[in-house]
N, C-alpha and C. Protein backbone atom coordinates (compact mmCIF):
# COMPACT_ATOMS: atom_id res chain seq x y z
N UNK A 1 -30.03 -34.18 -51.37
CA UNK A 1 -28.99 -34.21 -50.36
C UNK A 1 -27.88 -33.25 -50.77
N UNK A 2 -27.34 -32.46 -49.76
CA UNK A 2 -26.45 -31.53 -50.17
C UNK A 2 -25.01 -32.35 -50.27
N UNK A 3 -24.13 -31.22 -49.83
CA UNK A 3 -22.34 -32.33 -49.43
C UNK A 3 -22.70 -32.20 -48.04
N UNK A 4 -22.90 -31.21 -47.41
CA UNK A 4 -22.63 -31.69 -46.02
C UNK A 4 -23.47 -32.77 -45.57
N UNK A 5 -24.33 -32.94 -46.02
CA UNK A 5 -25.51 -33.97 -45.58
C UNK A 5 -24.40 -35.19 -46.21
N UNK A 6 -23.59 -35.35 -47.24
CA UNK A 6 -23.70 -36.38 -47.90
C UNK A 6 -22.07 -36.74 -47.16
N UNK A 7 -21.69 -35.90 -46.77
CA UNK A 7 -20.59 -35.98 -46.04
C UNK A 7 -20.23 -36.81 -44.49
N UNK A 8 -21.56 -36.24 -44.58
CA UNK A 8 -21.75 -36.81 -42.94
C UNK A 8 -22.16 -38.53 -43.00
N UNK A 9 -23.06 -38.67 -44.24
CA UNK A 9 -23.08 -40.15 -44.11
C UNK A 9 -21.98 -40.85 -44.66
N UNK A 10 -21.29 -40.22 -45.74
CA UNK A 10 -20.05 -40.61 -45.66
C UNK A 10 -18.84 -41.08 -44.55
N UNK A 11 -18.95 -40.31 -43.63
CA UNK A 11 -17.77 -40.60 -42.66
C UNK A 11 -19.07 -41.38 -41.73
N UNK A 12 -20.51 -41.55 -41.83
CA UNK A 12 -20.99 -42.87 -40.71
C UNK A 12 -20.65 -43.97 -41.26
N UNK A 13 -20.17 -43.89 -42.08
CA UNK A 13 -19.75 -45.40 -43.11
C UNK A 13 -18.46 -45.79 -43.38
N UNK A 14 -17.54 -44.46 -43.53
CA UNK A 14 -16.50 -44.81 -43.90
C UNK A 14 -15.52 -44.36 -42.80
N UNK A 15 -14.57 -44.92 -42.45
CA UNK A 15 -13.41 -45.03 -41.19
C UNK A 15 -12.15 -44.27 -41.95
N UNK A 16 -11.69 -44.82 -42.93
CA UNK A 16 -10.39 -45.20 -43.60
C UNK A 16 -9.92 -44.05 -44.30
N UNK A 17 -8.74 -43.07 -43.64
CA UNK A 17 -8.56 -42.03 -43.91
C UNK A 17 -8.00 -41.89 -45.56
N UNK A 18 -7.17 -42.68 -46.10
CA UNK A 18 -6.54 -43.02 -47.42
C UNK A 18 -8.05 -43.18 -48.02
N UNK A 19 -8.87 -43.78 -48.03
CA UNK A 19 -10.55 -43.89 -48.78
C UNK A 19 -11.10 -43.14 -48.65
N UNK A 20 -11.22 -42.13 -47.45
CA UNK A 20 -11.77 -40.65 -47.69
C UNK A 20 -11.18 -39.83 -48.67
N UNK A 21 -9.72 -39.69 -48.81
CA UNK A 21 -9.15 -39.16 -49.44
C UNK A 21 -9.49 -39.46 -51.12
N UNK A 22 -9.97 -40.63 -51.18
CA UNK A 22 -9.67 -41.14 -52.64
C UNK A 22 -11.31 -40.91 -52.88
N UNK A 23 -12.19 -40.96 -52.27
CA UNK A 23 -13.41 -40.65 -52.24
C UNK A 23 -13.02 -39.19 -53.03
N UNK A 24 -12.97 -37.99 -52.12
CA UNK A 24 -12.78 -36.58 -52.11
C UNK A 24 -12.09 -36.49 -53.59
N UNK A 25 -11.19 -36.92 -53.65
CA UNK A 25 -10.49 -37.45 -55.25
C UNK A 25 -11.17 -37.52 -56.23
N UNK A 26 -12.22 -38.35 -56.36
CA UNK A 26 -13.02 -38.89 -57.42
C UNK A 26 -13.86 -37.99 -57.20
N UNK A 27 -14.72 -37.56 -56.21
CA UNK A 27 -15.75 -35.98 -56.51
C UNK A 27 -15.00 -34.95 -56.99
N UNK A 28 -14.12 -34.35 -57.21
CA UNK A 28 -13.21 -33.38 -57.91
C UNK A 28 -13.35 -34.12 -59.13
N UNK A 29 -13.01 -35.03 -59.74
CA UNK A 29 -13.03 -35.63 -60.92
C UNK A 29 -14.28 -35.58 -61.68
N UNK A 30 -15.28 -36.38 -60.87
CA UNK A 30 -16.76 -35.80 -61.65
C UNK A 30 -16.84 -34.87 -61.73
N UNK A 31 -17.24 -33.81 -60.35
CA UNK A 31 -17.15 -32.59 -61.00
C UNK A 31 -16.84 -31.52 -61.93
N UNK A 32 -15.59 -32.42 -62.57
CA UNK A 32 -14.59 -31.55 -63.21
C UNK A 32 -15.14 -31.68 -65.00
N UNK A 33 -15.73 -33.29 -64.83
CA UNK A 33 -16.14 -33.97 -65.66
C UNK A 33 -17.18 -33.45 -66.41
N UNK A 34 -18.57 -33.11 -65.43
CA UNK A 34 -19.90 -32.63 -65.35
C UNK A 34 -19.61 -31.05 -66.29
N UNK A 35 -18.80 -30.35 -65.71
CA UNK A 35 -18.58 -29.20 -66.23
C UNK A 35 -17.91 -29.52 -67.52
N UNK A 36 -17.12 -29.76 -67.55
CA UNK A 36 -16.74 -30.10 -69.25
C UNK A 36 -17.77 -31.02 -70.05
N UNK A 37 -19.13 -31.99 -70.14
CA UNK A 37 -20.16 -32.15 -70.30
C UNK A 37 -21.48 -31.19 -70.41
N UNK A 38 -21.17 -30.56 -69.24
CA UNK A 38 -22.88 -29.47 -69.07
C UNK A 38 -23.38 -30.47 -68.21
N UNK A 39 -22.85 -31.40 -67.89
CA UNK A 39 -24.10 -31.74 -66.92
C UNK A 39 -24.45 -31.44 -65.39
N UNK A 40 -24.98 -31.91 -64.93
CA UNK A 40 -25.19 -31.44 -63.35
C UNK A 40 -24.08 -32.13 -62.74
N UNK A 41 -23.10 -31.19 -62.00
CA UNK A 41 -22.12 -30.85 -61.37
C UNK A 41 -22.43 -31.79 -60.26
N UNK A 42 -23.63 -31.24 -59.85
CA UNK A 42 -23.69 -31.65 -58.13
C UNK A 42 -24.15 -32.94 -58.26
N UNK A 43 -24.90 -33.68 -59.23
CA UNK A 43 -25.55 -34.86 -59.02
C UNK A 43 -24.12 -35.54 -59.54
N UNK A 44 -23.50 -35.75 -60.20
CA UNK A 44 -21.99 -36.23 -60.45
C UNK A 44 -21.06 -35.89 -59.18
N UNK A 45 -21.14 -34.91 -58.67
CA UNK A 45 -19.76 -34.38 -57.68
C UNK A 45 -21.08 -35.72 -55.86
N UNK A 46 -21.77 -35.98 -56.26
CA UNK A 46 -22.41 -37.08 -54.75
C UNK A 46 -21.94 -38.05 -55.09
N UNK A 47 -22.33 -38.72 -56.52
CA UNK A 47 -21.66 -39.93 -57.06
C UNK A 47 -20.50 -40.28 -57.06
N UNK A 48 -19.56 -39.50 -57.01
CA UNK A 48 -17.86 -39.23 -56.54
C UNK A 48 -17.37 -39.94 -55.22
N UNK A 49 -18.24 -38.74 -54.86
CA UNK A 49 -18.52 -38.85 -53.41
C UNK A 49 -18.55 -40.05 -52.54
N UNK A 50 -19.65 -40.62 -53.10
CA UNK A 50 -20.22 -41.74 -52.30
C UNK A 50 -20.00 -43.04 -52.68
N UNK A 51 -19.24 -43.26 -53.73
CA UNK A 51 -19.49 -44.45 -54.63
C UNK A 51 -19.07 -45.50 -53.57
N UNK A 52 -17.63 -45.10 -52.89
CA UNK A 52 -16.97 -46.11 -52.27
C UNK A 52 -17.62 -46.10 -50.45
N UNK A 53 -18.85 -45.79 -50.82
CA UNK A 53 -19.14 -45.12 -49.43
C UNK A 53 -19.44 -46.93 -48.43
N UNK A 54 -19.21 -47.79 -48.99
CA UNK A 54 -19.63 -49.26 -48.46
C UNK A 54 -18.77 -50.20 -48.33
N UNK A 55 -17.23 -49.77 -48.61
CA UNK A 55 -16.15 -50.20 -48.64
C UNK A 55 -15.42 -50.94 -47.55
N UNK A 56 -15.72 -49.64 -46.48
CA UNK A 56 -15.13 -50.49 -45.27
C UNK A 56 -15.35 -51.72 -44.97
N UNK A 57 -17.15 -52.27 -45.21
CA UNK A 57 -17.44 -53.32 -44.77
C UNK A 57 -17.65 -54.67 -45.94
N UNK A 58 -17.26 -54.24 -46.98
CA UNK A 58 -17.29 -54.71 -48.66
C UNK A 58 -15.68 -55.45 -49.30
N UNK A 59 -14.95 -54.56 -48.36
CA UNK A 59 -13.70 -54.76 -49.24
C UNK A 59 -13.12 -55.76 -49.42
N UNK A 60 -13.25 -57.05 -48.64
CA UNK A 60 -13.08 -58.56 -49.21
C UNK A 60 -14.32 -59.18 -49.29
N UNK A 61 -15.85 -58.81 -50.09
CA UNK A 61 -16.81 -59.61 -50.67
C UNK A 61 -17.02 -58.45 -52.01
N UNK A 62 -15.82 -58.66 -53.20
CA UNK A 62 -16.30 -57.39 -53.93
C UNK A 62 -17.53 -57.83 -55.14
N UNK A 63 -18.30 -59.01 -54.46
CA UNK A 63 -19.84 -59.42 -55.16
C UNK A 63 -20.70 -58.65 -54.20
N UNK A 64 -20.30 -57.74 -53.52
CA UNK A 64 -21.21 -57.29 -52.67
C UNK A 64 -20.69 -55.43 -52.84
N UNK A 65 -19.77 -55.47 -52.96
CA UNK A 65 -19.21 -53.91 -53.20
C UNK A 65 -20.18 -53.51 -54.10
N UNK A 66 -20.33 -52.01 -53.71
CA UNK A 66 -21.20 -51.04 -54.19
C UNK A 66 -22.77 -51.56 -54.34
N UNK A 67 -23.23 -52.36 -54.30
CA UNK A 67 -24.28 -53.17 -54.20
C UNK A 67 -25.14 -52.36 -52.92
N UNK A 68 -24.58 -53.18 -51.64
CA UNK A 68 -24.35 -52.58 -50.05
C UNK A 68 -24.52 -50.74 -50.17
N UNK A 69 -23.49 -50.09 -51.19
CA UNK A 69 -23.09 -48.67 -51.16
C UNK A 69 -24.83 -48.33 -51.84
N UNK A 70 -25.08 -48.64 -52.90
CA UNK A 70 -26.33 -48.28 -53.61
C UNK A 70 -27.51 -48.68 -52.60
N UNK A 71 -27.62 -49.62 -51.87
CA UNK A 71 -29.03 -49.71 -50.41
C UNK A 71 -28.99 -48.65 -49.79
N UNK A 72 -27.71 -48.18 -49.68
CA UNK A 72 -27.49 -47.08 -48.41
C UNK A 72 -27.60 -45.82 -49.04
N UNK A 73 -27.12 -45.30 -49.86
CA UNK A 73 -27.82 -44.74 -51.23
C UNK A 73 -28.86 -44.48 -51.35
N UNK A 74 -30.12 -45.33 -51.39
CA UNK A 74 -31.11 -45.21 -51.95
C UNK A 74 -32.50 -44.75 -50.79
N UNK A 75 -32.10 -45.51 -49.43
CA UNK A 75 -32.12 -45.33 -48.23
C UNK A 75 -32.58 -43.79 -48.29
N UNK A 76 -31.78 -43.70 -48.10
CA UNK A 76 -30.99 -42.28 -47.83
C UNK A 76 -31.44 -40.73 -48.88
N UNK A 77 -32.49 -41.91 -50.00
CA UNK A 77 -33.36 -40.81 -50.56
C UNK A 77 -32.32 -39.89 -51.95
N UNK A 78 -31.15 -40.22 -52.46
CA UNK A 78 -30.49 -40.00 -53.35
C UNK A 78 -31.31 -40.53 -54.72
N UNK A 79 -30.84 -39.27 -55.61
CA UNK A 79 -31.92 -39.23 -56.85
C UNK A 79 -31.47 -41.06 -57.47
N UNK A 80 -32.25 -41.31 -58.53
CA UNK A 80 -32.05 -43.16 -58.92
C UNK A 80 -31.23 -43.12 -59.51
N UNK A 81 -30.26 -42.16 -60.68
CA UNK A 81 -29.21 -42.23 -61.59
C UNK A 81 -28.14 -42.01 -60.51
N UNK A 82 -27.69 -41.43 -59.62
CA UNK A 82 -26.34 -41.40 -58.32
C UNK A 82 -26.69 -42.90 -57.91
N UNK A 83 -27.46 -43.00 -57.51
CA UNK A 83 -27.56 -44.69 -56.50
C UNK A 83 -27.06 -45.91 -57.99
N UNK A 84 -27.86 -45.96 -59.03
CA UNK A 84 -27.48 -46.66 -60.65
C UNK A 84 -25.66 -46.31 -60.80
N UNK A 85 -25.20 -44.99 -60.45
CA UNK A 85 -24.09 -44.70 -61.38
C UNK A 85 -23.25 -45.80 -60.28
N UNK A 86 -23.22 -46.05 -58.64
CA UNK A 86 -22.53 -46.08 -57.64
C UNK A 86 -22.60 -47.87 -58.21
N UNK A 87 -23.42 -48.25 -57.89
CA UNK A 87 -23.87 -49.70 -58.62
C UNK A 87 -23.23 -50.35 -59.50
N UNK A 88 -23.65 -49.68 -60.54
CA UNK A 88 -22.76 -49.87 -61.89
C UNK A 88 -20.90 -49.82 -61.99
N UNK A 89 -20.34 -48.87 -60.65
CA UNK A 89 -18.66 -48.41 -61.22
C UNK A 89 -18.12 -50.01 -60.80
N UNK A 90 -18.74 -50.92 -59.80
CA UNK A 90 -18.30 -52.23 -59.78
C UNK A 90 -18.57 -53.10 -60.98
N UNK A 91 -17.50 -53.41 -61.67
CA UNK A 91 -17.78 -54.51 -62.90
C UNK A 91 -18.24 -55.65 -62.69
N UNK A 92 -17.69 -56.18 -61.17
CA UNK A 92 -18.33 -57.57 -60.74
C UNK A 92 -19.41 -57.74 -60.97
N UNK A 93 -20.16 -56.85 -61.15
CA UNK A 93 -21.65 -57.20 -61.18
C UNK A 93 -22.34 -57.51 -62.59
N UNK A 94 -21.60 -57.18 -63.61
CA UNK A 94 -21.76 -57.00 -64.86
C UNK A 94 -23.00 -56.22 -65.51
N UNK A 95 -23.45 -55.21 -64.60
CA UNK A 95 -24.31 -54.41 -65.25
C UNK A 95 -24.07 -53.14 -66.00
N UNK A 96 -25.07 -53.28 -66.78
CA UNK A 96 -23.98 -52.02 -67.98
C UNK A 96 -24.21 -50.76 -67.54
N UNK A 97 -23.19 -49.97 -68.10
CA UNK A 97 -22.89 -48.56 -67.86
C UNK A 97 -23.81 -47.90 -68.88
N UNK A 98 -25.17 -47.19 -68.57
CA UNK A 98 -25.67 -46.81 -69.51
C UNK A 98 -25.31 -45.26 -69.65
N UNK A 99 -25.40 -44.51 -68.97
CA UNK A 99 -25.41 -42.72 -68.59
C UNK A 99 -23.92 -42.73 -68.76
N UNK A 100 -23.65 -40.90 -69.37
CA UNK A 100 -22.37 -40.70 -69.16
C UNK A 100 -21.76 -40.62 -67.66
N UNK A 101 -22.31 -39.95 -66.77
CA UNK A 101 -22.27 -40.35 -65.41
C UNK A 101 -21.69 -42.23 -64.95
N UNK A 102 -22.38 -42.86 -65.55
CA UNK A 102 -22.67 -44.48 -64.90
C UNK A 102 -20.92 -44.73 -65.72
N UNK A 103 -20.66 -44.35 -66.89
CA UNK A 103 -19.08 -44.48 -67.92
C UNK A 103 -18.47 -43.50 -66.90
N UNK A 104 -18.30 -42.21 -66.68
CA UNK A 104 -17.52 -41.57 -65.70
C UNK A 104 -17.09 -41.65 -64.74
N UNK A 105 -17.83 -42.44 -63.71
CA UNK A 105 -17.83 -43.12 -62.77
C UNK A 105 -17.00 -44.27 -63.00
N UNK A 106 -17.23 -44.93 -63.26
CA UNK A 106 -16.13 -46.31 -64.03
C UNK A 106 -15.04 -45.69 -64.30
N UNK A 107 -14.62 -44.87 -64.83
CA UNK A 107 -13.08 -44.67 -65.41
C UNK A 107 -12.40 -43.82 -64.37
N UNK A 108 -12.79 -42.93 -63.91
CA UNK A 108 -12.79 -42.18 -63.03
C UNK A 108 -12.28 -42.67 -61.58
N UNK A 109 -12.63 -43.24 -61.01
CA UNK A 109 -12.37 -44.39 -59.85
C UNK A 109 -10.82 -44.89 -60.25
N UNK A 110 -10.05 -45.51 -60.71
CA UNK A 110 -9.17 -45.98 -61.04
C UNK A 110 -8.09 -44.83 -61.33
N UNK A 111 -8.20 -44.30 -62.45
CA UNK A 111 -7.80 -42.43 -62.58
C UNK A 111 -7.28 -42.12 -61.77
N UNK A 112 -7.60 -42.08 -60.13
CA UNK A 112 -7.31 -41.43 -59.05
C UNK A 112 -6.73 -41.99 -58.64
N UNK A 113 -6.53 -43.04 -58.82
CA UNK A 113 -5.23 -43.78 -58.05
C UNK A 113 -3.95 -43.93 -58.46
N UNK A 114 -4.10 -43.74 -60.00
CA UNK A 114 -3.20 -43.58 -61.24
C UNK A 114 -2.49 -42.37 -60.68
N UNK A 115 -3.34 -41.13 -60.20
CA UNK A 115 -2.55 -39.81 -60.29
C UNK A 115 -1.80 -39.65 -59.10
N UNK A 116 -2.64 -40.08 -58.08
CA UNK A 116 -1.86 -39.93 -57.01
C UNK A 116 -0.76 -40.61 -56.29
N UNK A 117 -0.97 -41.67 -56.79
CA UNK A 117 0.34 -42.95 -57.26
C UNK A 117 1.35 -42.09 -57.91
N UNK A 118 1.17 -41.12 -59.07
CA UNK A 118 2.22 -40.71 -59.49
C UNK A 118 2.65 -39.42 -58.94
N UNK A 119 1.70 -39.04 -57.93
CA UNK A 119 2.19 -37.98 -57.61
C UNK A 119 3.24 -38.49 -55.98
N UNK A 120 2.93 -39.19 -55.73
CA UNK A 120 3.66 -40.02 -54.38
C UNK A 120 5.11 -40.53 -55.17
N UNK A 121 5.41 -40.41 -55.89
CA UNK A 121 6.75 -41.26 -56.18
C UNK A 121 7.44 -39.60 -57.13
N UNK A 122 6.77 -38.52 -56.97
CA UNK A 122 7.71 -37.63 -57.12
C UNK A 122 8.22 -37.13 -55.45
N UNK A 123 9.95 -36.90 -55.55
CA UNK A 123 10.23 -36.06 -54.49
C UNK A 123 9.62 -35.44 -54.10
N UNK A 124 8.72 -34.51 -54.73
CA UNK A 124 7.55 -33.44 -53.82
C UNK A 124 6.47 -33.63 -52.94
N UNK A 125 6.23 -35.39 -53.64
CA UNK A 125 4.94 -35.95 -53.38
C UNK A 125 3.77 -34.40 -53.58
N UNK A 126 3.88 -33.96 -54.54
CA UNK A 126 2.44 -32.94 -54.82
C UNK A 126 2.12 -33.57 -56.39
N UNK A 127 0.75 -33.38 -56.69
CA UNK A 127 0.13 -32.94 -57.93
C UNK A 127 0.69 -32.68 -59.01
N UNK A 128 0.93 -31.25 -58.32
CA UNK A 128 1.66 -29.90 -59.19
C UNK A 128 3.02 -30.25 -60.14
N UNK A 129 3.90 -31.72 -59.61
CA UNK A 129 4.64 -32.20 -60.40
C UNK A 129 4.83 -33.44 -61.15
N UNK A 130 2.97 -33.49 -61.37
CA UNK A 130 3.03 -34.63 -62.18
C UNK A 130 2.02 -33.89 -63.51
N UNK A 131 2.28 -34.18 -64.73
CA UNK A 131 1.82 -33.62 -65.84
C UNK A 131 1.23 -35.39 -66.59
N UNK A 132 0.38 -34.58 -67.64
CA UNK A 132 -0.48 -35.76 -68.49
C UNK A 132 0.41 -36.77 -68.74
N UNK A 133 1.87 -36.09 -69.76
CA UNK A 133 3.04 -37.04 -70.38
C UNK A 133 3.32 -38.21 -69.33
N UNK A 134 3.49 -37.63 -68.04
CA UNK A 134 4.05 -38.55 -67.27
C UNK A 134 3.02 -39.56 -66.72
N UNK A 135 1.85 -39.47 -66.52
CA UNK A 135 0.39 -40.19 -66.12
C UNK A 135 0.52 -41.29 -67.92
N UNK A 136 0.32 -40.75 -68.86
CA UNK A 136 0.46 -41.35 -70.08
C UNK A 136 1.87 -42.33 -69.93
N UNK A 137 2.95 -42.08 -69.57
CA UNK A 137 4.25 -43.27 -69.16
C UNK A 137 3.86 -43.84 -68.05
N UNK A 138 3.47 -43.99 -67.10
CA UNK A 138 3.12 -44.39 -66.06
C UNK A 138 1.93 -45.56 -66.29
N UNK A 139 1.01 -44.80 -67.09
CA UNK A 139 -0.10 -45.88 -67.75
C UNK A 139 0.20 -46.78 -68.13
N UNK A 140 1.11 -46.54 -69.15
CA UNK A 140 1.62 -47.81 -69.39
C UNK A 140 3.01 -49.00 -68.87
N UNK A 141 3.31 -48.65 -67.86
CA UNK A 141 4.00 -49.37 -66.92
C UNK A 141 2.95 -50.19 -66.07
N UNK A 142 2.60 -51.74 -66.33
CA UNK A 142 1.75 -51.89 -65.90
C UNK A 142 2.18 -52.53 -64.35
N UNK A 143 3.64 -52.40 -63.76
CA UNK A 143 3.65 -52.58 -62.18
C UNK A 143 3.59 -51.17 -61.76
N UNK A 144 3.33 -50.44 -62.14
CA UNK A 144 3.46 -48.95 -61.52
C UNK A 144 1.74 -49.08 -61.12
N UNK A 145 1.23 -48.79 -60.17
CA UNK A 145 -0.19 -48.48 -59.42
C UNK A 145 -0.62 -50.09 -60.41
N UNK A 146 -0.18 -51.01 -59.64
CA UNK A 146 -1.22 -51.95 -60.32
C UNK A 146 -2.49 -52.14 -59.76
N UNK A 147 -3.31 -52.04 -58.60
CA UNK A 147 -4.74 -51.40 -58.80
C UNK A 147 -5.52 -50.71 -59.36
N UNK A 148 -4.86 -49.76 -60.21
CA UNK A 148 -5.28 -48.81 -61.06
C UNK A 148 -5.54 -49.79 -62.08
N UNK A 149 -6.86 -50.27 -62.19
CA UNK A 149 -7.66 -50.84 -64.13
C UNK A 149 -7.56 -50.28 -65.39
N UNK A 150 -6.31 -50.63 -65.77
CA UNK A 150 -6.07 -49.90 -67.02
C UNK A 150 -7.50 -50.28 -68.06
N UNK A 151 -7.88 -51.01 -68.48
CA UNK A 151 -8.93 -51.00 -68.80
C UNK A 151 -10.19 -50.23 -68.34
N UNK A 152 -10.70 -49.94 -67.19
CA UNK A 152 -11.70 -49.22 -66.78
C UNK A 152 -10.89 -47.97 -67.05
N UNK A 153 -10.03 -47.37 -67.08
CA UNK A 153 -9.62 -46.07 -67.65
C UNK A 153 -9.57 -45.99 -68.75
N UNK A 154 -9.01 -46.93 -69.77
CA UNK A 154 -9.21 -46.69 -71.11
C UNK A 154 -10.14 -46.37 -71.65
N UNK A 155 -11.73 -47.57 -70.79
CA UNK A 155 -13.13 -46.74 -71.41
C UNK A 155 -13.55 -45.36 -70.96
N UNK A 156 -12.49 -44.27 -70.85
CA UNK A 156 -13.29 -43.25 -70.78
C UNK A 156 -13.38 -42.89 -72.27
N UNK A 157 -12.75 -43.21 -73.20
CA UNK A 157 -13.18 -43.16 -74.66
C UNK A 157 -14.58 -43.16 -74.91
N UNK A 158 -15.25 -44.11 -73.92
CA UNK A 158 -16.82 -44.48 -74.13
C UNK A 158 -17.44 -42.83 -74.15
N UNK A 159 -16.76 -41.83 -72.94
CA UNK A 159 -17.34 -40.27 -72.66
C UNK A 159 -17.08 -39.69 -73.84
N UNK A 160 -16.08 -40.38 -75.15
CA UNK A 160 -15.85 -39.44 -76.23
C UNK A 160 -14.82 -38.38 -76.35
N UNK A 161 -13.99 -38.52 -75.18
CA UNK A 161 -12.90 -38.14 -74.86
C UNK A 161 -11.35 -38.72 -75.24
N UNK A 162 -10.38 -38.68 -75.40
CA UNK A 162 -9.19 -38.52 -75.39
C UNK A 162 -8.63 -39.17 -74.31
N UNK A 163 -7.98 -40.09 -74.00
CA UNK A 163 -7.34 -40.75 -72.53
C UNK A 163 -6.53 -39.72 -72.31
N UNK A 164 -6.12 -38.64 -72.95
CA UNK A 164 -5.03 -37.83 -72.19
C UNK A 164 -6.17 -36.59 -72.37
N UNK A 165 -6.82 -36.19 -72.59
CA UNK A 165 -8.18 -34.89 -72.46
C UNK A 165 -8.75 -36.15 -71.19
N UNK A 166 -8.91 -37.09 -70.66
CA UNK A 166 -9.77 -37.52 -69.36
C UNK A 166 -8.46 -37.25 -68.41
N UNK A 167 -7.23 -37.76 -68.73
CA UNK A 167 -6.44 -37.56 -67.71
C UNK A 167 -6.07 -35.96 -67.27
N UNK A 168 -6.03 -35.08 -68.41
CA UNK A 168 -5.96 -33.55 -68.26
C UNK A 168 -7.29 -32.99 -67.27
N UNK A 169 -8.31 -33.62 -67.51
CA UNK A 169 -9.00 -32.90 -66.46
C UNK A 169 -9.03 -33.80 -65.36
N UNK A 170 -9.09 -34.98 -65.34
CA UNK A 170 -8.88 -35.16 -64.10
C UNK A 170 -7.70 -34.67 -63.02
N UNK A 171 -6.48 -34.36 -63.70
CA UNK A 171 -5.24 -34.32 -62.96
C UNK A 171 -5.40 -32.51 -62.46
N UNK A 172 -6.20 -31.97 -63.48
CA UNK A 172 -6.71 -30.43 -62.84
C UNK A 172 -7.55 -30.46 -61.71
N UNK A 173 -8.44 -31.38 -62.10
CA UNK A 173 -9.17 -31.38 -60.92
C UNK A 173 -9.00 -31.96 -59.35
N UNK A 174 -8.36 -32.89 -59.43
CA UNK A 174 -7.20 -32.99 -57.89
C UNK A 174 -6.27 -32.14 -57.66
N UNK A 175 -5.24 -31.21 -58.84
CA UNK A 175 -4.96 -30.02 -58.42
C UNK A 175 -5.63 -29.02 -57.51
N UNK A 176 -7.14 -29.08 -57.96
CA UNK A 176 -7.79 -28.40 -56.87
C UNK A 176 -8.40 -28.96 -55.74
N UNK A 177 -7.53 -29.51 -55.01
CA UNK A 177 -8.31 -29.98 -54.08
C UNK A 177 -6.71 -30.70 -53.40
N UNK A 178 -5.46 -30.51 -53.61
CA UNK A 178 -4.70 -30.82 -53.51
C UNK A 178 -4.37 -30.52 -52.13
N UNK A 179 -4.42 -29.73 -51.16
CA UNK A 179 -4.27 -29.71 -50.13
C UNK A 179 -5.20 -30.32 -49.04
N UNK A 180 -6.24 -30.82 -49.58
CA UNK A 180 -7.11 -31.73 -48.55
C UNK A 180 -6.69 -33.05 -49.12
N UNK A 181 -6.22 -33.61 -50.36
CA UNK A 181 -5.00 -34.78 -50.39
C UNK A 181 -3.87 -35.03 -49.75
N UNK A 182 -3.97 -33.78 -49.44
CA UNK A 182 -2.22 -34.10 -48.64
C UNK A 182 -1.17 -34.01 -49.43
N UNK A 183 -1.33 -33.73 -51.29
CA UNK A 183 -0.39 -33.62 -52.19
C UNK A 183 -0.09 -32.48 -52.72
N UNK A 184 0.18 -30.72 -51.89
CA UNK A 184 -0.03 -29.95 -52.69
C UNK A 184 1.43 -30.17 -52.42
């Protein structure tokens, strides 16, 4: 499946313009991820993509979130590690994160809400004026983005990374993509 293909089932599923956005969010993030790994870009940048792709109709049974997203997923003919990684970023389910993908995914998701949370409470509301230091103070303010799982972000350690080397590329990588956020 390409993006446009994966795009399109994206918006047959998903309504919710703020969840597209945060979708689009988290594929910049893998992506950004994959490349600093070596791994495949594109099979990480669908998983991004799609994870929250079951949300609309999930979002008060979250024993059923991503569950629902991975049928439709699989459906749909997506390789078995994207449909596993989408599965897995819900903890409710308690299945383990085996792939760096299935850990990326998990930390990653949360990340994005962290940044753009902090980028909404600068005057500019852009990106461009929020830096690691301030995502790192912010982290730890735990009423600041309290949806954001400080724990599911912390395990990006699991990728072998740095919480401020995961937040540095992630916060680059919504830089690029900052004007289809709405935060340049």
């Amino acid at each position: 499946m390409n993006r446009n293909q994966a795009m399109d089932l994206l918006k047959k599923h998903l309504k919710n313009k703020n969840l597209m956005k945060h979708c689009l969010a988290v594929e910049a993030v893998m992506a950004g991820l994959a490349r600093h790994f070596g791994e495949d870009e594109e099979k990480w940048a669908l998983a991004g993509l799609l994870h929250d792709i079951d949300y609309d109709f999930t979002k008060d049974d979250p024993q059923r979130h991503s569950l629902e997203g991975a049928k439709i997923l699989e459906e749909a003919g997506l390789p078995e590690e994207v449909v596993y990684a989408v599965k897995v970023h819900n903890e409710a389910h308690g299945l383990p994160r085996n792939s760096l993908m299935d850990k990326a995914l998990y930390s990653v998701d949360p990340l994005t809400g962290l940044i753009t949370a902090a980028a909404l409470i600068r005057p500019e509301k852009s990106l461009f004026a929020v830096n690691v230091e301030s995502l790192m103070k912010r982290y730890g303010e735990k009423a600041f983005a309290r949806g954001a799982n400080r724990n599911a972000i912390a395990a990006c350690t699991e990728l072998g990374i740095s919480m401020e080397e995961f937040m540095a590329i992630g916060l680059e990588a919504m830089q690029g993509i900052a004007n289809e956020l709405g935060l340049a």
